[in-house]
C-alpha atoms as a PDB file:
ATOM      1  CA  UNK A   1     -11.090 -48.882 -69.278  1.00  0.00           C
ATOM      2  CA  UNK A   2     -14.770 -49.048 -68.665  1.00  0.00           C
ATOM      3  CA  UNK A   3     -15.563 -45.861 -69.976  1.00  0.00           C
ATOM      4  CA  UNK A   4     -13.570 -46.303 -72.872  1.00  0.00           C
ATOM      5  CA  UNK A   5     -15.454 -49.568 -73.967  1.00  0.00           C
ATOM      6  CA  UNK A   6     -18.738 -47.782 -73.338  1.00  0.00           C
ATOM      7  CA  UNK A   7     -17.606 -44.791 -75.613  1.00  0.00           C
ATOM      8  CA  UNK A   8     -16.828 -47.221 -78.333  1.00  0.00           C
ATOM      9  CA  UNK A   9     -19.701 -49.610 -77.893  1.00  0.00           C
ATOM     10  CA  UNK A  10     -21.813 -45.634 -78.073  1.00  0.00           C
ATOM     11  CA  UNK A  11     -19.374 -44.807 -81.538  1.00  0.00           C
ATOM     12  CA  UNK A  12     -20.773 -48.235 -83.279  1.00  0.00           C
ATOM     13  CA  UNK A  13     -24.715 -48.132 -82.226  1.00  0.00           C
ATOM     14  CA  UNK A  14     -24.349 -44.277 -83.094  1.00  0.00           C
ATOM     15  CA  UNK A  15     -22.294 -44.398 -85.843  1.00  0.00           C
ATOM     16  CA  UNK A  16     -19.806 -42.023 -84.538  1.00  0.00           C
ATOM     17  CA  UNK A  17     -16.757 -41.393 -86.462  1.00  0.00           C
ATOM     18  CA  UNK A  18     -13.419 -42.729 -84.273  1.00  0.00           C
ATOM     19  CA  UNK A  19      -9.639 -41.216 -84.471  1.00  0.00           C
ATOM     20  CA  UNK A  20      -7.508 -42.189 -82.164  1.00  0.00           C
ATOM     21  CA  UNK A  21      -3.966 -40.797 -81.896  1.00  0.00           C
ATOM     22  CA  UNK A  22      -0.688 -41.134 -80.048  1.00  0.00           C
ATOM     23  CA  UNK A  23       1.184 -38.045 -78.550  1.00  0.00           C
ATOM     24  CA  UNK A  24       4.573 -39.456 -79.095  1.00  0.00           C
ATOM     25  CA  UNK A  25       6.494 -36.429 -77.398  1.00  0.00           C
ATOM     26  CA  UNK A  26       3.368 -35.471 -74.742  1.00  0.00           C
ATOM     27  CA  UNK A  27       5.328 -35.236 -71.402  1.00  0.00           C
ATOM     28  CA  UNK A  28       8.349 -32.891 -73.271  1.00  0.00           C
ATOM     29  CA  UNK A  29       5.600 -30.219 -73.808  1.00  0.00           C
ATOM     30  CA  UNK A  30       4.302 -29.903 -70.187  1.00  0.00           C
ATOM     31  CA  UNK A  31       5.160 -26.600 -68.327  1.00  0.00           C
ATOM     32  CA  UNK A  32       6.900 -26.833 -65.379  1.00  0.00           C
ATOM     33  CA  UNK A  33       5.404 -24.759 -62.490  1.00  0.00           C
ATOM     34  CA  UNK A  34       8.639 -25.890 -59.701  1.00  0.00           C
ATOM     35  CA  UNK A  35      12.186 -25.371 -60.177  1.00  0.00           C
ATOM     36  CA  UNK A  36      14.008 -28.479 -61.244  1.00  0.00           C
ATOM     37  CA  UNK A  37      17.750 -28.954 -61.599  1.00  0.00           C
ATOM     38  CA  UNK A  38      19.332 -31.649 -63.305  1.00  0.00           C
ATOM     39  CA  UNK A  39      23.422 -32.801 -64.010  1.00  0.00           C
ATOM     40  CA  UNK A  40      24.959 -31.811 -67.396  1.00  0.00           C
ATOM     41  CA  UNK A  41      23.854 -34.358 -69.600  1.00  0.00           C
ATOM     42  CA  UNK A  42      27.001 -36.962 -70.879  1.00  0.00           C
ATOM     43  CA  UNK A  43      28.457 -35.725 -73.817  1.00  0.00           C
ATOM     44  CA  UNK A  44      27.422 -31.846 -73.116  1.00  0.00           C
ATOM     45  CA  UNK A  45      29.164 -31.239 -70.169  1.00  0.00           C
ATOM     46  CA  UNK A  46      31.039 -27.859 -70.557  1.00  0.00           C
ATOM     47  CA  UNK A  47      34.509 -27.770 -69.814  1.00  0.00           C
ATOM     48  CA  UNK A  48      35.425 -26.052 -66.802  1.00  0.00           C
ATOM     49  CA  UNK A  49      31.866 -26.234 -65.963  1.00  0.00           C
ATOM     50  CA  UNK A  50      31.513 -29.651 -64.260  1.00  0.00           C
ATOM     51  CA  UNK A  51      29.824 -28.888 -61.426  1.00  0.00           C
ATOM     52  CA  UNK A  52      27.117 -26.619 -63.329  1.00  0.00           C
ATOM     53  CA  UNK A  53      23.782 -27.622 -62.995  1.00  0.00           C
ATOM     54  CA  UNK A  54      20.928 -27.390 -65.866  1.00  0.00           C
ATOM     55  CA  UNK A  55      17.820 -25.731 -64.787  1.00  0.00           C
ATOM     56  CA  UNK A  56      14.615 -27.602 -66.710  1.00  0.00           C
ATOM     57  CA  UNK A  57      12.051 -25.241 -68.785  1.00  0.00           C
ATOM     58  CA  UNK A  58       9.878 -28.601 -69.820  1.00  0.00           C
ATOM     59  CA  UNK A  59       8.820 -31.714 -68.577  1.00  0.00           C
ATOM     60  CA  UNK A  60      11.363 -34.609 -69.667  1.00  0.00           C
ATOM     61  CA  UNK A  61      10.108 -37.911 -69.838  1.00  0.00           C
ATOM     62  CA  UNK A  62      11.191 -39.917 -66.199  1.00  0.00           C
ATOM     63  CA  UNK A  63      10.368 -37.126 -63.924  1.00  0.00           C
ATOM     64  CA  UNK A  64       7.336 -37.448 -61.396  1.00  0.00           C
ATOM     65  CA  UNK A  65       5.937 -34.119 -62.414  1.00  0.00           C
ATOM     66  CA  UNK A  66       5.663 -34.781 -66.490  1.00  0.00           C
ATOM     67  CA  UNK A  67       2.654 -36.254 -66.106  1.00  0.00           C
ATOM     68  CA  UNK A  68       0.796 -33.840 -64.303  1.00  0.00           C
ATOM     69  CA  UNK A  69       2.565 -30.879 -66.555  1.00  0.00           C
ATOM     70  CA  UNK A  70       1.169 -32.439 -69.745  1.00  0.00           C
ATOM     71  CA  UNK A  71      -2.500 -32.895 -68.445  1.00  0.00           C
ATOM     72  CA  UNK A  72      -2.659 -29.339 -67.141  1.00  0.00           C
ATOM     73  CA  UNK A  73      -1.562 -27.994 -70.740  1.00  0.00           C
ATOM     74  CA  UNK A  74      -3.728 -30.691 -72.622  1.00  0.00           C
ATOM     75  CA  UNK A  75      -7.190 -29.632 -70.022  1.00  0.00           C
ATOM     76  CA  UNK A  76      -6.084 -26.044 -70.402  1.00  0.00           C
ATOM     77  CA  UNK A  77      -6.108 -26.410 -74.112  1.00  0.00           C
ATOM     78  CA  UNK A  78      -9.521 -27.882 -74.426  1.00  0.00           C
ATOM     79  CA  UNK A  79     -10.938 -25.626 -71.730  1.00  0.00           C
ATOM     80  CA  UNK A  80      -9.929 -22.718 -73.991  1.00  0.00           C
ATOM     81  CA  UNK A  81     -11.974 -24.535 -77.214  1.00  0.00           C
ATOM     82  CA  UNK A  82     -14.780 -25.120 -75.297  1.00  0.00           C
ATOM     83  CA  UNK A  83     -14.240 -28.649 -73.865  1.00  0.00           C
ATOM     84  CA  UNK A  84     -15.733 -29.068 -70.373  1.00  0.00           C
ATOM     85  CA  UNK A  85     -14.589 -31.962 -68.330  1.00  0.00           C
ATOM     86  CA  UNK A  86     -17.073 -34.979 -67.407  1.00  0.00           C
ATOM     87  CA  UNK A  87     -17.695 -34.732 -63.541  1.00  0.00           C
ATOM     88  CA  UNK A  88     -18.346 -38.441 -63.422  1.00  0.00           C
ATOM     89  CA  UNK A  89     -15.026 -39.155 -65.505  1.00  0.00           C
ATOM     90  CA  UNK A  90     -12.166 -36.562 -65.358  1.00  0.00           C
ATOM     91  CA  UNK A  91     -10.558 -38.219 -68.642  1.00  0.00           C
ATOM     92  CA  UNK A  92     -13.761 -37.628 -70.449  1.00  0.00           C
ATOM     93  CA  UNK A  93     -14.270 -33.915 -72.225  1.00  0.00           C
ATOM     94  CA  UNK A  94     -17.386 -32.857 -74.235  1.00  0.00           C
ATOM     95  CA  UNK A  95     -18.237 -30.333 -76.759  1.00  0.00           C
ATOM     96  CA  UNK A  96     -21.497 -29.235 -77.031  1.00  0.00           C
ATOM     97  CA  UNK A  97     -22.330 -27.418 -80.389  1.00  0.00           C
ATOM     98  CA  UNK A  98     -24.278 -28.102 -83.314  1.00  0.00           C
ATOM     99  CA  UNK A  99     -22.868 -31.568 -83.398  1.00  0.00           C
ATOM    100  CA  UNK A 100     -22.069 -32.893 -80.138  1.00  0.00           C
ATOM    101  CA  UNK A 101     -18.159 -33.882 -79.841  1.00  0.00           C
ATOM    102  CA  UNK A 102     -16.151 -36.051 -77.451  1.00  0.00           C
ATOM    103  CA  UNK A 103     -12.320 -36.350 -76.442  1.00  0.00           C
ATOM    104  CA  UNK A 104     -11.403 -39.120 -74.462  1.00  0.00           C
ATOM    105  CA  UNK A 105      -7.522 -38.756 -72.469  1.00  0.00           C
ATOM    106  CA  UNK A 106      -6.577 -41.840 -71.297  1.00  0.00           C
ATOM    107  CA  UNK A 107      -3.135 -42.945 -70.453  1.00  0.00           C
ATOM    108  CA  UNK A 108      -1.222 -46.605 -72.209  1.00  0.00           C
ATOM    109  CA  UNK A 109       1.582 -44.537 -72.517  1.00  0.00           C
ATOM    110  CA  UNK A 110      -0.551 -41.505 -73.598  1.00  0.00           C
ATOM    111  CA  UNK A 111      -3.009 -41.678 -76.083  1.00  0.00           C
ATOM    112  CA  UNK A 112      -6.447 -39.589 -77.427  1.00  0.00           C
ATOM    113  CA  UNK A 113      -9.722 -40.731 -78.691  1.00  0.00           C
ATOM    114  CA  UNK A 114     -11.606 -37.930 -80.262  1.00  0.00           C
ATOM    115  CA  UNK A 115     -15.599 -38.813 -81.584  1.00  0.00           C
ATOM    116  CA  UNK A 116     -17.793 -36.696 -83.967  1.00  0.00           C
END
């Protein structure tokens, strides 16, 4: 929370433009990199298939590794734009170009701040 309130207190006396958004479906994109097996959800079971077990490709919203799954995609993506992560705050990702740009990943739920 501190840094947040810094970067906005920085966005008023600089005049930086603010967008904040809400990933509403972040932790069903996350890759999973273990094997995880789950029970035939109710109302899809397949008959004469009870005992089959579904094997996860994504992150579902519950599991201990979603959250982890969706930051590596999200700090892979900006990595591969040009982002490079704040060493003093690992939620805090700067662009360096003409105009200098800032993304700020923190978590109530999960939301972005991005600053131009």
């Amino acid at each position: 929370m501190p840094t947040i309130r810094i970067i906005l207190t920085l966005s008023i006396v600089q005049g930086w433009k603010v967008f904040q958004f809400d990933v509403k479906s972040a932790f069903l994109n996350g890759d999973l990199d273990v094997e995880i097996f789950m029970n035939q959800p109710k109302g899809f079971i397949m008959e004469g298939k009870e005992s089959f077990m579904c094997k996860l490709k994504k992150s579902l919203y519950g599991l201990k590794q979603a959250p982890r799954a969706w930051y590596r995609k999200i700090l892979g993506y900006f990595i591969d734009i040009g982002f490079s992560k704040c060493f003093s705050n690992p939620n805090l990702y700067v662009l360096k170009f003409n105009t200098i740009k800032k993304i700020l990943r923190y978590v109530v739920g999960t939301k972005d701040l991005a600053l131009k």
